[in-house]
Every structure is written in structure tokens, then in C-alpha cells.
Protein backbone atom coordinates (compact mmCIF):
# COMPACT_ATOMS: atom_id res chain seq x y z
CA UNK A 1 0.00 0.00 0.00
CA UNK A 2 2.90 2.37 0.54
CA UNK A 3 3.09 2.91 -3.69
CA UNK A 4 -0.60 4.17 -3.63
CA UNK A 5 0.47 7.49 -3.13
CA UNK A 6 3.41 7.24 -5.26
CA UNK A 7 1.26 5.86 -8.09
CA UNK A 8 -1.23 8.07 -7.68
CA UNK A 9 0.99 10.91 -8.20
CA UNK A 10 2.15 9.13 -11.97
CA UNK A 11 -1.99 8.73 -12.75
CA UNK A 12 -2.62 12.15 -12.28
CA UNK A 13 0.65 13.62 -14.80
CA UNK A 14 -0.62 11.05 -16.92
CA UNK A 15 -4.29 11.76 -16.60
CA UNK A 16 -3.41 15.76 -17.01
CA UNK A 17 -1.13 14.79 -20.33
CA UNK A 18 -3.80 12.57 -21.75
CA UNK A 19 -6.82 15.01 -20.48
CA UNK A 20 -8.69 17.01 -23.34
CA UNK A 21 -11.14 18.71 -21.37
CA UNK A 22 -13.99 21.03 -22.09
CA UNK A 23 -15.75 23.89 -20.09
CA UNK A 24 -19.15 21.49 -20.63
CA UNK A 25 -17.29 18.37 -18.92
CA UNK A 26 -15.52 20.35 -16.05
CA UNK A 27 -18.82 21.53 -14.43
CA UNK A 28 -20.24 18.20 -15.63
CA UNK A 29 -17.18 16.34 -13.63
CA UNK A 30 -17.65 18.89 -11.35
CA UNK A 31 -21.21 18.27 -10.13
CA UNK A 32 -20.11 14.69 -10.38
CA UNK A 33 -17.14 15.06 -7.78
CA UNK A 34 -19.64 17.48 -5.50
CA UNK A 35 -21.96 14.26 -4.89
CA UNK A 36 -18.68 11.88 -3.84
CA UNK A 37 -17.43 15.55 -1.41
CA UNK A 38 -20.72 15.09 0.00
CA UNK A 39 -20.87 11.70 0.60
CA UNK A 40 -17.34 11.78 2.00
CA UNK A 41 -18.32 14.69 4.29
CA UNK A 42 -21.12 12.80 5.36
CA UNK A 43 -19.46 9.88 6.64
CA UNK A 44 -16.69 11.20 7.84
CA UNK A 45 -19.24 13.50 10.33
CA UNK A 46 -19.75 9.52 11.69
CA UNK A 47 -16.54 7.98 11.49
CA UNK A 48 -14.38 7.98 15.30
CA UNK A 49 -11.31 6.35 13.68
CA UNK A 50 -9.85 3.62 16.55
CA UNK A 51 -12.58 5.30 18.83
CA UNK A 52 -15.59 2.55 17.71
CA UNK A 53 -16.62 0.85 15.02
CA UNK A 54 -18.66 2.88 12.78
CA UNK A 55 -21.36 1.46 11.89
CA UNK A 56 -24.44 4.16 11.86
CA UNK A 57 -25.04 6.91 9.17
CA UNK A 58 -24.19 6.28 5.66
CA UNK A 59 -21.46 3.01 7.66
CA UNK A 60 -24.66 1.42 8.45
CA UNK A 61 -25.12 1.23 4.16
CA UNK A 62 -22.00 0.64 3.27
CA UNK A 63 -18.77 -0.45 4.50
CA UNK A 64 -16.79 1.92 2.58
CA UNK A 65 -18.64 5.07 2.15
CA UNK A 66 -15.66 7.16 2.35
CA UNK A 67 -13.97 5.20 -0.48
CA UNK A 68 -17.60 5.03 -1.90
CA UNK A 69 -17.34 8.69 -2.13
CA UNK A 70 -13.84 8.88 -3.61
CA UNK A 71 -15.34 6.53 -6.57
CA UNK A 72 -17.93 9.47 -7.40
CA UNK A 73 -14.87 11.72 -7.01
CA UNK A 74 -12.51 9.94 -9.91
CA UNK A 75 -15.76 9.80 -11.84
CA UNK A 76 -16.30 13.46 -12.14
CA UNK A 77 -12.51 13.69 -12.88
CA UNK A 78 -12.73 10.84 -15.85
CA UNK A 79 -15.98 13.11 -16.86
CA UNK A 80 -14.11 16.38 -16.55
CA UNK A 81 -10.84 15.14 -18.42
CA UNK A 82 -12.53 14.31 -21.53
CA UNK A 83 -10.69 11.31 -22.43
CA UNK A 84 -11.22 7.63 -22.51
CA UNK A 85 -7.49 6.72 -21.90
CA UNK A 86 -6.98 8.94 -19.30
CA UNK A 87 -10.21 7.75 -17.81
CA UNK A 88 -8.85 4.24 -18.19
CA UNK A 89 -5.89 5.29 -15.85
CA UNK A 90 -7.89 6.58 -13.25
CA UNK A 91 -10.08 3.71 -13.34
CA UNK A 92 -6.91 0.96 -13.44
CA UNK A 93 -5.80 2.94 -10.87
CA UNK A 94 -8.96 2.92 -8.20
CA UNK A 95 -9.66 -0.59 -8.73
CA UNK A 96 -6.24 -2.01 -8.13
CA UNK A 97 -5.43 0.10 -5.30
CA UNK A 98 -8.90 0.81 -3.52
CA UNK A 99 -9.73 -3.26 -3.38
CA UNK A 100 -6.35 -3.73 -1.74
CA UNK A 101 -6.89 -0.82 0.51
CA UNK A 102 -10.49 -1.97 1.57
CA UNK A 103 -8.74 -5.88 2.22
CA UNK A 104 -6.18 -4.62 4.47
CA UNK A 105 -8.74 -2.50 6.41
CA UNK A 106 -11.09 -5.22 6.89
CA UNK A 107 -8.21 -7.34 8.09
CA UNK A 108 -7.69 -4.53 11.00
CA UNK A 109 -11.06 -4.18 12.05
CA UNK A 110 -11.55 -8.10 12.26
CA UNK A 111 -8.84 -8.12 14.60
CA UNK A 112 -9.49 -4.81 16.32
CA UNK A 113 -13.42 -5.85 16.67
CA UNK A 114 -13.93 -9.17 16.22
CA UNK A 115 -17.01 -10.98 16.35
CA UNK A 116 -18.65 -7.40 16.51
CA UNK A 117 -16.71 -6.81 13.10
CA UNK A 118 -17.96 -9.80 11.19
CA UNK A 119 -21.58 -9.20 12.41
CA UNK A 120 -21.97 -6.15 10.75
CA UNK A 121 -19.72 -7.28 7.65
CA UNK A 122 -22.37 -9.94 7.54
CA UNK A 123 -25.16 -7.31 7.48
CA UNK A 124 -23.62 -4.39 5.50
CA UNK A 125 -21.93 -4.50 1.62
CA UNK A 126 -18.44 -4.29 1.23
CA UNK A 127 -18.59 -1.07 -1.42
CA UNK A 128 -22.15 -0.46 -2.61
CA UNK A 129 -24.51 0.86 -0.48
CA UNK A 130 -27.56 -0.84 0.45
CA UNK A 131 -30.32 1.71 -0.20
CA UNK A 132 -33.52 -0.47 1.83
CA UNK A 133 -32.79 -0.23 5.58
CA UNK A 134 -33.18 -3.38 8.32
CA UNK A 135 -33.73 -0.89 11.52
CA UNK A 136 -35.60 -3.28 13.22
CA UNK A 137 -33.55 -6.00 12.17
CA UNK A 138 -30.28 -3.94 13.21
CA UNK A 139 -31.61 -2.76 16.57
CA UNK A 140 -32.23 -6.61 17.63
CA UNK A 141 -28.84 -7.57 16.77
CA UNK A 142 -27.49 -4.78 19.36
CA UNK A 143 -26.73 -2.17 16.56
CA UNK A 144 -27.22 1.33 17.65
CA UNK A 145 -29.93 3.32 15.95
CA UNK A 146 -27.71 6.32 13.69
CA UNK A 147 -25.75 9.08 15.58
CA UNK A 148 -26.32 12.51 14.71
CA UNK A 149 -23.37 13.61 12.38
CA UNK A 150 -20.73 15.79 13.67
CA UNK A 151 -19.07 18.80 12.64
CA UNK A 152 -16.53 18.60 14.60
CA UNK A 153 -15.76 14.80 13.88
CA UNK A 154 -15.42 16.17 10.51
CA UNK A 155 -12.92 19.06 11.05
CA UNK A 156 -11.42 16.15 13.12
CA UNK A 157 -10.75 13.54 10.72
CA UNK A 158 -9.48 17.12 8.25
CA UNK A 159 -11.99 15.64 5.49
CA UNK A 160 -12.00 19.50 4.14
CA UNK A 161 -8.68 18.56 3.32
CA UNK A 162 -10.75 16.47 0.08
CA UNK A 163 -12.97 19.89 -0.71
CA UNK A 164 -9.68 21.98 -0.85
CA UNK A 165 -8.01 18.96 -3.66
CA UNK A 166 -10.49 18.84 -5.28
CA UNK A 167 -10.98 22.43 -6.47
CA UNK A 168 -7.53 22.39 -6.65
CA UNK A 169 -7.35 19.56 -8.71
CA UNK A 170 -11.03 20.94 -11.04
CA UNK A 171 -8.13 24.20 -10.97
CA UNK A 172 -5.22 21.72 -13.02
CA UNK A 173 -7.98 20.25 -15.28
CA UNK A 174 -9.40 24.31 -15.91
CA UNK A 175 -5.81 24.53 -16.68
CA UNK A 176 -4.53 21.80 -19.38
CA UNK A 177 -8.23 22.76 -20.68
CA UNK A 178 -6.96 26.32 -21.60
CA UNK A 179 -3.45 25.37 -22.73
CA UNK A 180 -4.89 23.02 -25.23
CA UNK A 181 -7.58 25.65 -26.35
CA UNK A 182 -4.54 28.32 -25.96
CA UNK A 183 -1.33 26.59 -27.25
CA UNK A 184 -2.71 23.24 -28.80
CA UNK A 185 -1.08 20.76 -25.89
């Protein structure tokens, strides 16, 4: 896992050389990557990393619902850069690291929760969310009826940090957009 971020650095100069993006596709992509920001945001409000298991809010749908997010995120990028190779390279790039990433964290819940863990694994999908609820079904098996989300678990876990790369990153795209429309590259 320690070459994800190394990798991901090489996807993104080769997404941004490959990238042939229009005005259209950038707000497009961009109203695409708002829905994954707010589902990050969203869960992250629930999530007490190595405080409890999450398992309420948008964790009680989905295993994964930050990662869930990040998946609407790379698909308002793929959108927004206009190209199907480039979009191949983000997608080659998600799948490959995100299922390993996903493995190893199940692996440290299971042994940081235990039988707890593989209840709700049992209960709750790996990646896509569930969209019917089992509250009745949830509260007999001991599982705690959704906190309220938290602001302050949010500045917490820093998940701004995704709002501020991601304009950033809609910035870069705005950019090889204008130097192709400018200089023809």
C-alpha cells in the first residue's frame, strides 16, 4: 500500500497529459465530484477512527462510504478530463489500489473488533450501499440506531482537506483545458 500514493501521483501527470477537457465536462465532472465531497463529508461526520466501530449513518449502508465517495470523485474527474485513456488510468488505478486498501482495512477491524466486526460485515456490503434499511432487524442484533453527524468529527478527521483537492485539482484540469484551447497541448 505504501506505492498508492506514489502511483497516484504518476496517474494524475498522466491523466493531465492525456486530459482534453472542455468547459461542458468540467462543471459536468464537477457536479459529479460534488456528490462523492458530500458523501465523503457525510461519513466522515460519523466515522471515530480507533474510537468505535462505525457502523451508523451512511457506515450502516455501506462499509466503505468514504472510499464510496472517492469513486464518485474519480468519476467526475474521468468526466471532466474528456478522455477515454486517461479515464482508463484513473479507473486501473482505483480498482487495483482501492480493493487492496479496503482488504487490508477489513483485516484490522476483524482483529481490532472481532465478532462485533464480522456481524456487521455480515449485514452491510463491502462497497455499494444498500439503499432499503433493516432498523428493526439492526436494533435486535445490538446495533445502535444512527448518531447525529458531527461537525466537529469532521474538522477532526481534516476531510475538508478532500474539498480543498479537489478544487484544486477541477483548478489543473481548468488549466490543461486552456493550454490546449490556448497553445494546442
Amino acid at each position: 500500500m505504501r506505492w498508492r500514493v506514489r502511483a497516484g501521483y504518476f496517474v494524475a501527470v498522466v491523466y493531465w497529459i492525456l486530459a482534453a477537457p472542455t468547459p461542458r465536462l468540467i462543471l459536468w465532472g464537477g457536479v459529479i465530484a460534488a456528490v462523492g465531497l458530500l458523501v465523503r463529508a457525510v461519513a466522515s461526520g460519523h466515522l471515530r477512527k480507533y474510537e468505535d466501530l462505525a457502523t451508523t449513518g451512511p457506515y450502516g449502508r455501506t462499509r466503505n462510504p468514504l472510499y464510496f465517495g472517492s469513486a464518485f470523485l474519480a468519476a467526475g474527474f474521468i468526466v471532466a478530463g474528456h478522455s477515454w485513456w486517461a479515464g482508463l488510468a484513473v479507473v486501473v488505478y482505483f480498482t487495483v489500489f482501492y480493493t487492496a486498501v479496503m482488504r487490508n482495512e477489513e483485516n484490522d477491524l476483524r482483529a481490532r473488533y472481532g465478532a462485533a466486526f464480522d456481524a456487521y460485515a455480515s449485514r452491510v456490503p463491502l462497497f455499494f450501499p444498500r439503499l432499503a434499511t433493516r432498523v428493526a432487524k439492526e436494533s435486535a442484533a445490538g446495533i445502535q440506531p444512527s448518531k447525529e453527524f458531527s461537525w466537529a468529527q469532521y474538522r477532526r478527521n481534516r476531510e475538508y482537506k478532500a474539498l480543498v483537492g479537489t478544487l484544486a485539482a477541477l483548478g489543473i484540469v481548468w488549466l490543461r483545458m486552456w493550454l490546449r484551447m490556448r497553445f494546442g497541448y
